[in-house]
C-alpha atoms as a PDB file:
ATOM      1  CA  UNK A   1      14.554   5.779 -23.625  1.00  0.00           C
ATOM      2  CA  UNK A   2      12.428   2.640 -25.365  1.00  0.00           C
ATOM      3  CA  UNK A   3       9.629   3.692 -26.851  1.00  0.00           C
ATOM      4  CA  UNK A   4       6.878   0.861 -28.655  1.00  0.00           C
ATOM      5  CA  UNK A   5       3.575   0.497 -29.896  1.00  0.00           C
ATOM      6  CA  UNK A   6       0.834  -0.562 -27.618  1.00  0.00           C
ATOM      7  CA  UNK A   7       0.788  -4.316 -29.975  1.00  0.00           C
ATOM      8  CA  UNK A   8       4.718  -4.353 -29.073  1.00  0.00           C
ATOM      9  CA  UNK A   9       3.926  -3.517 -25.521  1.00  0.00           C
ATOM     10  CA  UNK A  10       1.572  -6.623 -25.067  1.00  0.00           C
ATOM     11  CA  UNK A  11       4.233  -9.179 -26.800  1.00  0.00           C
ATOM     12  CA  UNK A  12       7.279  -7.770 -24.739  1.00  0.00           C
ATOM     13  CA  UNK A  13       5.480  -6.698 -21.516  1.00  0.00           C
ATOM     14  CA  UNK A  14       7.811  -8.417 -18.875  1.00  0.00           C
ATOM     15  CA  UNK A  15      10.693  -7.235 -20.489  1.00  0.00           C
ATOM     16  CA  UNK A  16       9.297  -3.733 -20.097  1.00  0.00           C
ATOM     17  CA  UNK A  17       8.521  -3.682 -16.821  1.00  0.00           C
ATOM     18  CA  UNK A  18      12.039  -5.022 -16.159  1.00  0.00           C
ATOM     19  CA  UNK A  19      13.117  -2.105 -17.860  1.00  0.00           C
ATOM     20  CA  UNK A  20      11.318   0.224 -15.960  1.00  0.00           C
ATOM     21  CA  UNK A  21      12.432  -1.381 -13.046  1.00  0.00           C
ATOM     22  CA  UNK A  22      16.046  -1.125 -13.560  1.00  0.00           C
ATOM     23  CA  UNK A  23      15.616   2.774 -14.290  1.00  0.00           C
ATOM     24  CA  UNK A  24      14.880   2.556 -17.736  1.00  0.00           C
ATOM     25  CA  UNK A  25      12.666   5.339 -19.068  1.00  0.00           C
ATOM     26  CA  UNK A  26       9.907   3.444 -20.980  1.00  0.00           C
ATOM     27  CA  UNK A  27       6.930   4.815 -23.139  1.00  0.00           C
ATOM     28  CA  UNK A  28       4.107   3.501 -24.974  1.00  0.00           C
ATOM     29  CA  UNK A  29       3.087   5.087 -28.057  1.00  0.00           C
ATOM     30  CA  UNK A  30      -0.485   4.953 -29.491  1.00  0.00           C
ATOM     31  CA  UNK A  31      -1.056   5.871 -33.106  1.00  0.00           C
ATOM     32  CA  UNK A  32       3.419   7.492 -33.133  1.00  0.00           C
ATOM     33  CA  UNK A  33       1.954   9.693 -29.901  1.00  0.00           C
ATOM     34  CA  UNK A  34       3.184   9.020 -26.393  1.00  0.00           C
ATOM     35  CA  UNK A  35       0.076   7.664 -25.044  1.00  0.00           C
ATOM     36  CA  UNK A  36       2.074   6.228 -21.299  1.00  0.00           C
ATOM     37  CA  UNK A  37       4.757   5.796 -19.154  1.00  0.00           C
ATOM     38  CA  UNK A  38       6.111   2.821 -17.157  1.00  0.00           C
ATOM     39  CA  UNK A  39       7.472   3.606 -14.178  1.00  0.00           C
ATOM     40  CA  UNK A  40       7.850   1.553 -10.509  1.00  0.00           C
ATOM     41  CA  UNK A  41       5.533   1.414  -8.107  1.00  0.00           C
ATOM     42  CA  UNK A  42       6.589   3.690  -5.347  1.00  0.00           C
ATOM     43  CA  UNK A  43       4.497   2.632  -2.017  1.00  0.00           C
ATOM     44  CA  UNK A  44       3.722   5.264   0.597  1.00  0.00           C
ATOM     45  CA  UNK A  45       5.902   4.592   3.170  1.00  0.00           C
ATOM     46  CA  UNK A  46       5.328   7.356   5.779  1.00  0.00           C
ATOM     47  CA  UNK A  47       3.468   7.196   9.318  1.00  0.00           C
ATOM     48  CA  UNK A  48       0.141   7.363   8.982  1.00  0.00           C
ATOM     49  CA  UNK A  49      -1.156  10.669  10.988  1.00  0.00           C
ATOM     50  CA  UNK A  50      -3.537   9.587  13.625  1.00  0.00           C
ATOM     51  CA  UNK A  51      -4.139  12.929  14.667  1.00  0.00           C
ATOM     52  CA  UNK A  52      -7.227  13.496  12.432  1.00  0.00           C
ATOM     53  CA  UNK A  53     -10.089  13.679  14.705  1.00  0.00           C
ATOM     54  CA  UNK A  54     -12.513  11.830  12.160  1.00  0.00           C
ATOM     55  CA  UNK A  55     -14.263   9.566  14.926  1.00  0.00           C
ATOM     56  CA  UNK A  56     -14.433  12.722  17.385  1.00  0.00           C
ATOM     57  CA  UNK A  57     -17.677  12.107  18.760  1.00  0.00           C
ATOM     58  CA  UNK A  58     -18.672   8.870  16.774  1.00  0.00           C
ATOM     59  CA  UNK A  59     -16.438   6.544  19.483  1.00  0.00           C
ATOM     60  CA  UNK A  60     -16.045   5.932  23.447  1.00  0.00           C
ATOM     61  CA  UNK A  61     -13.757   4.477  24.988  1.00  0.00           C
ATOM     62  CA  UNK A  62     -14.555   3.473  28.547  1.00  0.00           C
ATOM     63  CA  UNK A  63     -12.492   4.933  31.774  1.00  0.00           C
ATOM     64  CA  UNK A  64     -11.547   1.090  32.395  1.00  0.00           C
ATOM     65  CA  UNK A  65     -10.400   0.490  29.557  1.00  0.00           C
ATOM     66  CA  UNK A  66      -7.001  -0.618  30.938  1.00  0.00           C
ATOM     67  CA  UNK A  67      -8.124  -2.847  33.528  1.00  0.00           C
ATOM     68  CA  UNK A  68      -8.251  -6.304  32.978  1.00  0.00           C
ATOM     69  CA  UNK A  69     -10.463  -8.318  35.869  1.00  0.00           C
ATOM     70  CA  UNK A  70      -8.745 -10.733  38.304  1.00  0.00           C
ATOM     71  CA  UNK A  71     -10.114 -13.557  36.936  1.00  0.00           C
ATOM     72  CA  UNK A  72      -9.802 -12.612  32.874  1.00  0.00           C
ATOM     73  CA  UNK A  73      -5.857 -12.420  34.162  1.00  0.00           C
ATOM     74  CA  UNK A  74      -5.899 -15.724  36.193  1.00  0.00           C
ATOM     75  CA  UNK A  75      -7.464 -16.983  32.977  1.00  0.00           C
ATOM     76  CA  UNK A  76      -4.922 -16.085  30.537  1.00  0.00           C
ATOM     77  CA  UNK A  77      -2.015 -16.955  33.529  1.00  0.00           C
ATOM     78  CA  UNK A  78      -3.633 -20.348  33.367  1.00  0.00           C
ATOM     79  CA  UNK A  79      -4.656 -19.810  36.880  1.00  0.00           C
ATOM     80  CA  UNK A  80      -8.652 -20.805  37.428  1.00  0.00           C
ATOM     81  CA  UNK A  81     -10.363 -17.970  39.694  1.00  0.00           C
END
């Protein structure tokens, strides 16, 4: 484990965080007391859940939804209607 002072910490920064990165336990000490530690980042990767029913009520979405009008698809088919 490294341990520094917070004036350390700013001079040697990078190297810390490389630290950290590689596994390296690294804390910060403020005044001889462990004041932080740096660790990685760790990003949420799960699947959002959809299933909340925040909008319930708040959005429509019409019964046509789906359809897309004969000429909007001659359109985009480069087709004029």
């Amino acid at each position: 484990m490294t341990t520094t002072n917070v004036a350390e910490a700013k001079a040697r920064l990078s190297a810390l965080i490389d630290q950290a990165l590689a596994g390296g336990d690294v804390v910060i000490n403020k005044d001889g007391k462990p004041l932080v530690r740096l660790v990685p980042y760790e990003r949420d990767t799960r699947p959002r859940d959809l299933s909340v029913r925040i909008w319930t009520g708040e959005v429509r979405i019409a019964e046509d939804f789906g359809e897309l009008p004969a000429d909007w698809l001659a359109e985009f088919e480069g087709r004029r209607g």
